[in-house]
C-alpha atoms as a PDB file:
ATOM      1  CA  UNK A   1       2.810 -24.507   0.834  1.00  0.00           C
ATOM      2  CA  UNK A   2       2.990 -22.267  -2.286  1.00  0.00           C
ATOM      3  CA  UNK A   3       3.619 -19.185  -0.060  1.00  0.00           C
ATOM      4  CA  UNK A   4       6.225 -20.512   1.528  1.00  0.00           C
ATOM      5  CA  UNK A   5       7.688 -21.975  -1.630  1.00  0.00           C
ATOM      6  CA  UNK A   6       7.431 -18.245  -3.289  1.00  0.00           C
ATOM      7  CA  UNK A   7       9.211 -16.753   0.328  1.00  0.00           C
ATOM      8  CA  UNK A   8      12.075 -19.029  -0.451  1.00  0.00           C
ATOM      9  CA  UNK A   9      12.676 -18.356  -4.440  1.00  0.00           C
ATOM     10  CA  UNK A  10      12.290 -14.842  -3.959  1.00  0.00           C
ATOM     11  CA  UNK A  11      15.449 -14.804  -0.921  1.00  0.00           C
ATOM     12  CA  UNK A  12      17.389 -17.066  -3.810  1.00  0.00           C
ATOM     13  CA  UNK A  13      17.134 -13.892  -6.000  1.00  0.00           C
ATOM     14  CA  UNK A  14      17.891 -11.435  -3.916  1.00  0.00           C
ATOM     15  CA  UNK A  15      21.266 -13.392  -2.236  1.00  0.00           C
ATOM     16  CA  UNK A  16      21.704 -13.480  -6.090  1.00  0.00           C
ATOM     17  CA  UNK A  17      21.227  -9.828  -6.518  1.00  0.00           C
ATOM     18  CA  UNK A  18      23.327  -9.141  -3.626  1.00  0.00           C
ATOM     19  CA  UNK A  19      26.211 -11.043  -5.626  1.00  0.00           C
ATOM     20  CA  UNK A  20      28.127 -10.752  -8.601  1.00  0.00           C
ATOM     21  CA  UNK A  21      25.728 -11.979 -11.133  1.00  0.00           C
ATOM     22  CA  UNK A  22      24.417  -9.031 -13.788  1.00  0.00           C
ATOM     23  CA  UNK A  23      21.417  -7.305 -11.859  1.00  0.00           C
ATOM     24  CA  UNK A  24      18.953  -6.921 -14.879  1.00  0.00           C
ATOM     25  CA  UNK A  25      18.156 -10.621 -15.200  1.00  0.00           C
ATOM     26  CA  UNK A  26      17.784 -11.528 -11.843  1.00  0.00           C
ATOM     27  CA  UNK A  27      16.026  -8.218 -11.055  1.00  0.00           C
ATOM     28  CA  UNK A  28      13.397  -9.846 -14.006  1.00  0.00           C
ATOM     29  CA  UNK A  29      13.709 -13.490 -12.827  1.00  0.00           C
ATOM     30  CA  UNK A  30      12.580 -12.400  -9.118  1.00  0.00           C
ATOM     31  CA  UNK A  31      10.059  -9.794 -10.275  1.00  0.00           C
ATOM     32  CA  UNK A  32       8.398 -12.843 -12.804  1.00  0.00           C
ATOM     33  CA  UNK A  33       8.614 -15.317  -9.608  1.00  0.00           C
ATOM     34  CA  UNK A  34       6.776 -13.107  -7.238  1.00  0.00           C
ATOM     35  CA  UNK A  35       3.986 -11.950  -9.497  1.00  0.00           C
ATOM     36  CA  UNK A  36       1.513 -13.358  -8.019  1.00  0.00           C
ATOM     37  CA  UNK A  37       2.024 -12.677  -4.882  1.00  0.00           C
ATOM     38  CA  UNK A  38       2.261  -8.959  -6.302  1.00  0.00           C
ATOM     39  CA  UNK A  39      -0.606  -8.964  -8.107  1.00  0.00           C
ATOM     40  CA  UNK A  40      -2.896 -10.050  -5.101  1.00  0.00           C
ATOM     41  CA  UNK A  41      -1.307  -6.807  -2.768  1.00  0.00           C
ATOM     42  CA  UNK A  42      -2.213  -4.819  -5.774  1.00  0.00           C
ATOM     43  CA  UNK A  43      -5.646  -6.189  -6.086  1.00  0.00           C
ATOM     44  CA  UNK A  44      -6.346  -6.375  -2.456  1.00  0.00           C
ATOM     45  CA  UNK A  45      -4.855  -2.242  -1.768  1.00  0.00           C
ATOM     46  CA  UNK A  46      -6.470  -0.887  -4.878  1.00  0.00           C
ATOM     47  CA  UNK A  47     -10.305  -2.629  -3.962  1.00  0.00           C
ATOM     48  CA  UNK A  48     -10.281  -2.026  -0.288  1.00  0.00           C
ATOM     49  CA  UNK A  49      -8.811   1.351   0.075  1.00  0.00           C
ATOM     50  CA  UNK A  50      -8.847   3.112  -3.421  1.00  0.00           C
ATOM     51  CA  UNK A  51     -12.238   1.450  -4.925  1.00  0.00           C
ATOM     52  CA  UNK A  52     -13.001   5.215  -6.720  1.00  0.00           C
ATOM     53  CA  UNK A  53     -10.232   4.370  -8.706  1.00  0.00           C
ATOM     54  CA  UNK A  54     -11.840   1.250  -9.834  1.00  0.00           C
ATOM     55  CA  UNK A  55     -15.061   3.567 -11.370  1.00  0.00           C
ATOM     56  CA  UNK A  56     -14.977   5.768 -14.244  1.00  0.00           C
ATOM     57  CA  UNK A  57     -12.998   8.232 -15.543  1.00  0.00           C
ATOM     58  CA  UNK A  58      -9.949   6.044 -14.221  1.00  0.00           C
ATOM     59  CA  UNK A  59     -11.587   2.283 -14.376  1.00  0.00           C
ATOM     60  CA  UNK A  60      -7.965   1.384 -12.746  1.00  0.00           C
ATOM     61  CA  UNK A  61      -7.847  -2.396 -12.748  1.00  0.00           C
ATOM     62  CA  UNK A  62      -5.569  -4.693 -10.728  1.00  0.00           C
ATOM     63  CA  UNK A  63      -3.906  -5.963 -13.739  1.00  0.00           C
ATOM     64  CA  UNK A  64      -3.227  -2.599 -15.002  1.00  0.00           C
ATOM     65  CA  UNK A  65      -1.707  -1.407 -11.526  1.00  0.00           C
ATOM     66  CA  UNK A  66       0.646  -4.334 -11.218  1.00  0.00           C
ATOM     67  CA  UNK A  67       2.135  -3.284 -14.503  1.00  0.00           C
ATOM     68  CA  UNK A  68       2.802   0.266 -12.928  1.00  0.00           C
ATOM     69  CA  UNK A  69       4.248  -1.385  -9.823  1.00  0.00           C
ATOM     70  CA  UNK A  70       6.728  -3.839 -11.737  1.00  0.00           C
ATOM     71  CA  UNK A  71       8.021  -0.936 -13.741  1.00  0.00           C
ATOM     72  CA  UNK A  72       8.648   1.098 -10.562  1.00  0.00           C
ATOM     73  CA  UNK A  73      10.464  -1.908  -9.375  1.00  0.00           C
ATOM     74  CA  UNK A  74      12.129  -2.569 -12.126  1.00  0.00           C
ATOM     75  CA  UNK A  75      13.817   0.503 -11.726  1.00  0.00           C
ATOM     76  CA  UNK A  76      14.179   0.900  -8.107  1.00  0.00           C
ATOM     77  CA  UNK A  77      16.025  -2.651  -7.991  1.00  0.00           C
ATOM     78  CA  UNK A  78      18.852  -0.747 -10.023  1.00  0.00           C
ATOM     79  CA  UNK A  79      19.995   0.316  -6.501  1.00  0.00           C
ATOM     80  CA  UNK A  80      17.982  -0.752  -3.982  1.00  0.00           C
ATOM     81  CA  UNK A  81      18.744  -4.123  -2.947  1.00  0.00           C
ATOM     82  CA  UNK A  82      16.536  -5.820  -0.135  1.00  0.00           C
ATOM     83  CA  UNK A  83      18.138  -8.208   1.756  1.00  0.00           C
ATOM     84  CA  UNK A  84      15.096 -10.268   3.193  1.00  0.00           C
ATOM     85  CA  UNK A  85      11.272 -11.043   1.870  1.00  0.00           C
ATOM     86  CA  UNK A  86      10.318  -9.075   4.349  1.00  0.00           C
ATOM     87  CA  UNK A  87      12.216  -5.530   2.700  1.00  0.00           C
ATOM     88  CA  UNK A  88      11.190  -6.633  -1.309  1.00  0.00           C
ATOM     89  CA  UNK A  89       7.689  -6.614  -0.168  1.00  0.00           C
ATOM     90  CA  UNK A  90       7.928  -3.777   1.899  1.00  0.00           C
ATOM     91  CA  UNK A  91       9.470  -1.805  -1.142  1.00  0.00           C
ATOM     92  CA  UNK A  92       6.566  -3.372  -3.443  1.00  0.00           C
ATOM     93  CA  UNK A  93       3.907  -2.057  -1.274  1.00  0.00           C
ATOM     94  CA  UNK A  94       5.280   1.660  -0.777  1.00  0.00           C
ATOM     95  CA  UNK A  95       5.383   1.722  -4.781  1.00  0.00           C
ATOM     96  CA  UNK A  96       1.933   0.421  -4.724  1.00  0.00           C
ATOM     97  CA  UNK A  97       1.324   3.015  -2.602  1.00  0.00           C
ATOM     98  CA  UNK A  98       3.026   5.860  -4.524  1.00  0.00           C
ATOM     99  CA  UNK A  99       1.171   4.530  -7.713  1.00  0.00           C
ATOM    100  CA  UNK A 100      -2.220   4.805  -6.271  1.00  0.00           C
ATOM    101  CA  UNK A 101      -1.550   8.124  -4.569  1.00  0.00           C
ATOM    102  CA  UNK A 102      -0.403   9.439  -7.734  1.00  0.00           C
ATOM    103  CA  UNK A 103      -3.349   8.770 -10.254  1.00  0.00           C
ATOM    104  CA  UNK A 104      -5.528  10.378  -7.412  1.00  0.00           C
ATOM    105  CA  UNK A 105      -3.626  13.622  -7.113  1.00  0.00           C
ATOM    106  CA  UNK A 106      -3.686  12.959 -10.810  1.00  0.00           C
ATOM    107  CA  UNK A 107      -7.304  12.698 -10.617  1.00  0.00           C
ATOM    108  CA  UNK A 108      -7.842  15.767  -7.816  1.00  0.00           C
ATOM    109  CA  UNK A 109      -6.263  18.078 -10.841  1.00  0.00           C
ATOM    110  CA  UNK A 110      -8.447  17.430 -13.107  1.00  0.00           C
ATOM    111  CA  UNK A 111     -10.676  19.869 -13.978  1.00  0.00           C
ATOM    112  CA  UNK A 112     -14.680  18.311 -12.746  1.00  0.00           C
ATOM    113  CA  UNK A 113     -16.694  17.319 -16.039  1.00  0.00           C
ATOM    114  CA  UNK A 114     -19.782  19.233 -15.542  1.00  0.00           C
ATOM    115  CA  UNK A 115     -23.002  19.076 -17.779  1.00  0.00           C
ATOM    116  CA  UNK A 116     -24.915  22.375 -18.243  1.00  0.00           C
ATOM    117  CA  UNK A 117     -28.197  21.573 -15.813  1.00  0.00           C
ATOM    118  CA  UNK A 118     -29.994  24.335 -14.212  1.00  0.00           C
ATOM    119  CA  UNK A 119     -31.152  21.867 -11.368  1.00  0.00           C
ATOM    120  CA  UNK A 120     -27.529  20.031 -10.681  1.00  0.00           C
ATOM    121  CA  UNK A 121     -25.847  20.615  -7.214  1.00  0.00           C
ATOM    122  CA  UNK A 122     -22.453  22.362  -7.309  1.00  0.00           C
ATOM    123  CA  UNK A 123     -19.883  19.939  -7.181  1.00  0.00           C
ATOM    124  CA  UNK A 124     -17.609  19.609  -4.206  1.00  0.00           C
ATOM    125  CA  UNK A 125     -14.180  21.058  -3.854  1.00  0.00           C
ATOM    126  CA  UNK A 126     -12.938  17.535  -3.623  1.00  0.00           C
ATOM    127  CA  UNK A 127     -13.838  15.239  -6.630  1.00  0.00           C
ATOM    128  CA  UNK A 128     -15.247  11.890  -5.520  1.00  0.00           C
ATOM    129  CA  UNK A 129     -12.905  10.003  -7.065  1.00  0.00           C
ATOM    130  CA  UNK A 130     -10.031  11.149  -5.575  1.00  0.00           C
ATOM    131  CA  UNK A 131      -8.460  11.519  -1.873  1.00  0.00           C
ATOM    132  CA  UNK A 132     -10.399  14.071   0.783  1.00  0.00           C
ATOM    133  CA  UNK A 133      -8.299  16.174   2.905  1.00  0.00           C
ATOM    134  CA  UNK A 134      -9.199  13.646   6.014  1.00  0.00           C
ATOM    135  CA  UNK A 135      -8.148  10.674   3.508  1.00  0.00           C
ATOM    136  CA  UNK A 136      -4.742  12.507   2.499  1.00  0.00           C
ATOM    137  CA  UNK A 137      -4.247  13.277   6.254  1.00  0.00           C
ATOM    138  CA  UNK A 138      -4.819   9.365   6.603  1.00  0.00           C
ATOM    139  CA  UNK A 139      -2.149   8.437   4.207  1.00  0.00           C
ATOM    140  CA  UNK A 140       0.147  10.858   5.561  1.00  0.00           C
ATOM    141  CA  UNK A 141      -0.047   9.056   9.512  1.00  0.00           C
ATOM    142  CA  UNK A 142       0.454   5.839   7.688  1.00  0.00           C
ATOM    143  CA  UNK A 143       3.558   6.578   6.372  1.00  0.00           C
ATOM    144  CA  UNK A 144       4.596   8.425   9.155  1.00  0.00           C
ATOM    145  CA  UNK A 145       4.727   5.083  11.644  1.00  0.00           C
ATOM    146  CA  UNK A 146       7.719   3.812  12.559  1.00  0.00           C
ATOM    147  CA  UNK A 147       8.872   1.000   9.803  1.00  0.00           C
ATOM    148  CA  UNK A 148       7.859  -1.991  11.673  1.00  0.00           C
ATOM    149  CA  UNK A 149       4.923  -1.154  12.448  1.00  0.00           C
ATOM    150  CA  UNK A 150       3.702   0.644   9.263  1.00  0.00           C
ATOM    151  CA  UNK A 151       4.723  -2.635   7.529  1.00  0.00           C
ATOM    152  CA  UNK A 152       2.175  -4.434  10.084  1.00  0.00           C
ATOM    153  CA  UNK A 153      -0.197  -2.126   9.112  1.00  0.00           C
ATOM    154  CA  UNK A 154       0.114  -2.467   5.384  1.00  0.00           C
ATOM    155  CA  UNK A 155      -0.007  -5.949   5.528  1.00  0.00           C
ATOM    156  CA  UNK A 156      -3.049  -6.622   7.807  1.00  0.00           C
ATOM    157  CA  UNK A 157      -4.999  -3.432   7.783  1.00  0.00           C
ATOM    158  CA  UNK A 158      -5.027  -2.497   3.968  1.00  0.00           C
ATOM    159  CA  UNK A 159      -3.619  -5.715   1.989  1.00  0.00           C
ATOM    160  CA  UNK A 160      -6.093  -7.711   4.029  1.00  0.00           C
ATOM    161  CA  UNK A 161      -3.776  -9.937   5.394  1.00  0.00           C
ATOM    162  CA  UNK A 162      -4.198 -12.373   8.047  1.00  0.00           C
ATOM    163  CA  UNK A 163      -1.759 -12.008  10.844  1.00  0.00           C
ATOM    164  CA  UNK A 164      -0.321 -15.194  10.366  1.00  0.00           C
ATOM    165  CA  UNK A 165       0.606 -14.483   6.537  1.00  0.00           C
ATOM    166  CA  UNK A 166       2.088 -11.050   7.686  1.00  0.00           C
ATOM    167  CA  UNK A 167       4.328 -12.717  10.217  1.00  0.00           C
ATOM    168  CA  UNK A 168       5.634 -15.339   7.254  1.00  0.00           C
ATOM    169  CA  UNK A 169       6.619 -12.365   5.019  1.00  0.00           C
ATOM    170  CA  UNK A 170       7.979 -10.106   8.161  1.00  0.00           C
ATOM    171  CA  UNK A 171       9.681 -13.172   9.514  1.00  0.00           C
ATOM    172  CA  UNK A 172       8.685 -12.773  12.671  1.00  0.00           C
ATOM    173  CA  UNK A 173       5.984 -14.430  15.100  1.00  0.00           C
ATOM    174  CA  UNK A 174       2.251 -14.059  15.034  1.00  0.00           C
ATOM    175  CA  UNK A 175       2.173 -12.409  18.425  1.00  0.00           C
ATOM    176  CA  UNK A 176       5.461  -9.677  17.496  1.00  0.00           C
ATOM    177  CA  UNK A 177       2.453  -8.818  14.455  1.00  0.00           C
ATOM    178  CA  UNK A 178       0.068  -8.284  16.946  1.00  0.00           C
ATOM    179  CA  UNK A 179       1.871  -5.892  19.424  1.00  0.00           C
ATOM    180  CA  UNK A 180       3.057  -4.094  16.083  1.00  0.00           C
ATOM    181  CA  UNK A 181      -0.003  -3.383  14.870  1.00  0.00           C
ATOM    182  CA  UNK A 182      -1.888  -2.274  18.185  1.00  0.00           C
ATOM    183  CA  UNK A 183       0.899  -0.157  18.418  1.00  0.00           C
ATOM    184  CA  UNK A 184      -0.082   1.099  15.377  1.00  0.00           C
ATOM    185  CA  UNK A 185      -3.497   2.039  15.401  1.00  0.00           C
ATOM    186  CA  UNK A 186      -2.975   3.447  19.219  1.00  0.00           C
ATOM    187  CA  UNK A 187      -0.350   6.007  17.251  1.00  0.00           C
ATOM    188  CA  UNK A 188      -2.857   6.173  14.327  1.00  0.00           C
ATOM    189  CA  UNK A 189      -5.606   6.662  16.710  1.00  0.00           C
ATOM    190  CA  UNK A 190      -3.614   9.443  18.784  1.00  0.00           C
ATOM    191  CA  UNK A 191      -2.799  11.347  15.448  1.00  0.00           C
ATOM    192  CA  UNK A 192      -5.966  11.248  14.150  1.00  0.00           C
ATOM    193  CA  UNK A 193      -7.988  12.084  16.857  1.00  0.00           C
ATOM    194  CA  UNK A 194      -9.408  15.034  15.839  1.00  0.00           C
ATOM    195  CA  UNK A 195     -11.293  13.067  12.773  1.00  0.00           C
ATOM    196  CA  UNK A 196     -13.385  10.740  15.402  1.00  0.00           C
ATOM    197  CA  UNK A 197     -17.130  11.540  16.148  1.00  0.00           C
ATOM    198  CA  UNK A 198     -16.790  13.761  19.521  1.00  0.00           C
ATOM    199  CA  UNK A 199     -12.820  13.974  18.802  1.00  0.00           C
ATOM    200  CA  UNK A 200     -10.858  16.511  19.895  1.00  0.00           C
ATOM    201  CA  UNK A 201      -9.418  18.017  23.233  1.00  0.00           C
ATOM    202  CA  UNK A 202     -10.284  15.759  25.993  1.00  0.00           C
ATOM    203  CA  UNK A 203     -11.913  12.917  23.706  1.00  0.00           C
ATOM    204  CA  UNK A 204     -10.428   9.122  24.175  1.00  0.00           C
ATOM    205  CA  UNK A 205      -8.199   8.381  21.330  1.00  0.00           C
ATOM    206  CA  UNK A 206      -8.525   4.631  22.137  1.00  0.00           C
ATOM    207  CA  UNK A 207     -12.157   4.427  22.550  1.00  0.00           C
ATOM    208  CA  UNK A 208     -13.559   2.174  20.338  1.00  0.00           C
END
């Protein structure tokens, strides 16, 4: 299976990284092997939970992103070294993450284009195509979980996993997924409570 094959010669790397060999090439080697597994998190975070980044001004594509990410890797593998699958692609996804979250702040300071029309509604404090308070508050709660279960989330919840293909790359079982991320979105769901319809004091966090 080609995702287990890619599982395997990405752990060869990094027990090579971990060893004597020069870091550079292997850091390039590993990077080249698991591109396409990198691309497809890129694609798959950038189109279901940043698609204003995919419109004009920014017309961010995934090929485009995955270039950002492999530079930030490419330097972050000068002294991080995962030991596992399961930590490379948990580094590769809170790069992918940083990216993202930096063209929109990016974006957010930009001063709103504005044509000079007597009939044209104000525009919003917030631009469209960039992160809302509520979304930034989002972001923040995801990256406040605990490890495990933020990398449960990541995987299923915005890279669109299927729990089965999140346990290969966590190394773990299907079911240790599961409790992970229900733990998850119950912490999410506490944190966040106030954003619900009818949330607030006294409102059911775990209501559906």
């Amino acid at each position: 299976m080609a995702e287990d094959q890619t599982s395997v010669a990405v752990q060869r790397y990094l027990d090579d990284l971990a060893g004597d060999s020069p870091a550079e090439p292997v850091v390039r080697a590993l990077l080249d092997r698991a591109v396409r597994r990198l691309h497809q998190l890129c694609a798959s975070l950038l189109y279901r939970s940043y698609p204003r980044l995919t419109r004009p001004p920014v017309n961010l594509q995934a090929d485009e992103m995955l270039g950002a990410v492999v530079e930030r890797l490419l330097k972050a593998l000068r002294a991080a070294r995962p030991a596992n699958v399961r930590q490379f692609f948990a580094l590769a996804c809170q790069h992918m993450r940083w990216e993202l979250n930096d063209l929109a702040r990016r974006l957010d300071q930009q001063p709103a284009a504005a044509e000079l029309d007597e009939g044209m509604v104000p525009a919003p404090l917030s631009s469209g195509s960039g992160l809302s308070p509520d979304e930034r508050r989002m972001l923040a709660a995801i990256e406040n979980l605990p490890e495990e279960d933020r990398e449960a989330f990541d995987l299923v919840r915005i890279q669109g996993m299927t729990q089965a293909e999140a346990a290969r790359i966590l190394g773990v079982s299907v079911m240790t997924v599961k409790r992970r991320l229900g733990r998850g979105l119950q912490q999410l769901a506490v944190a966040l409570a106030d954003l619900r319809p009818g949330g607030g004091e006294g409102s059911d966090p775990a209501a559906p």
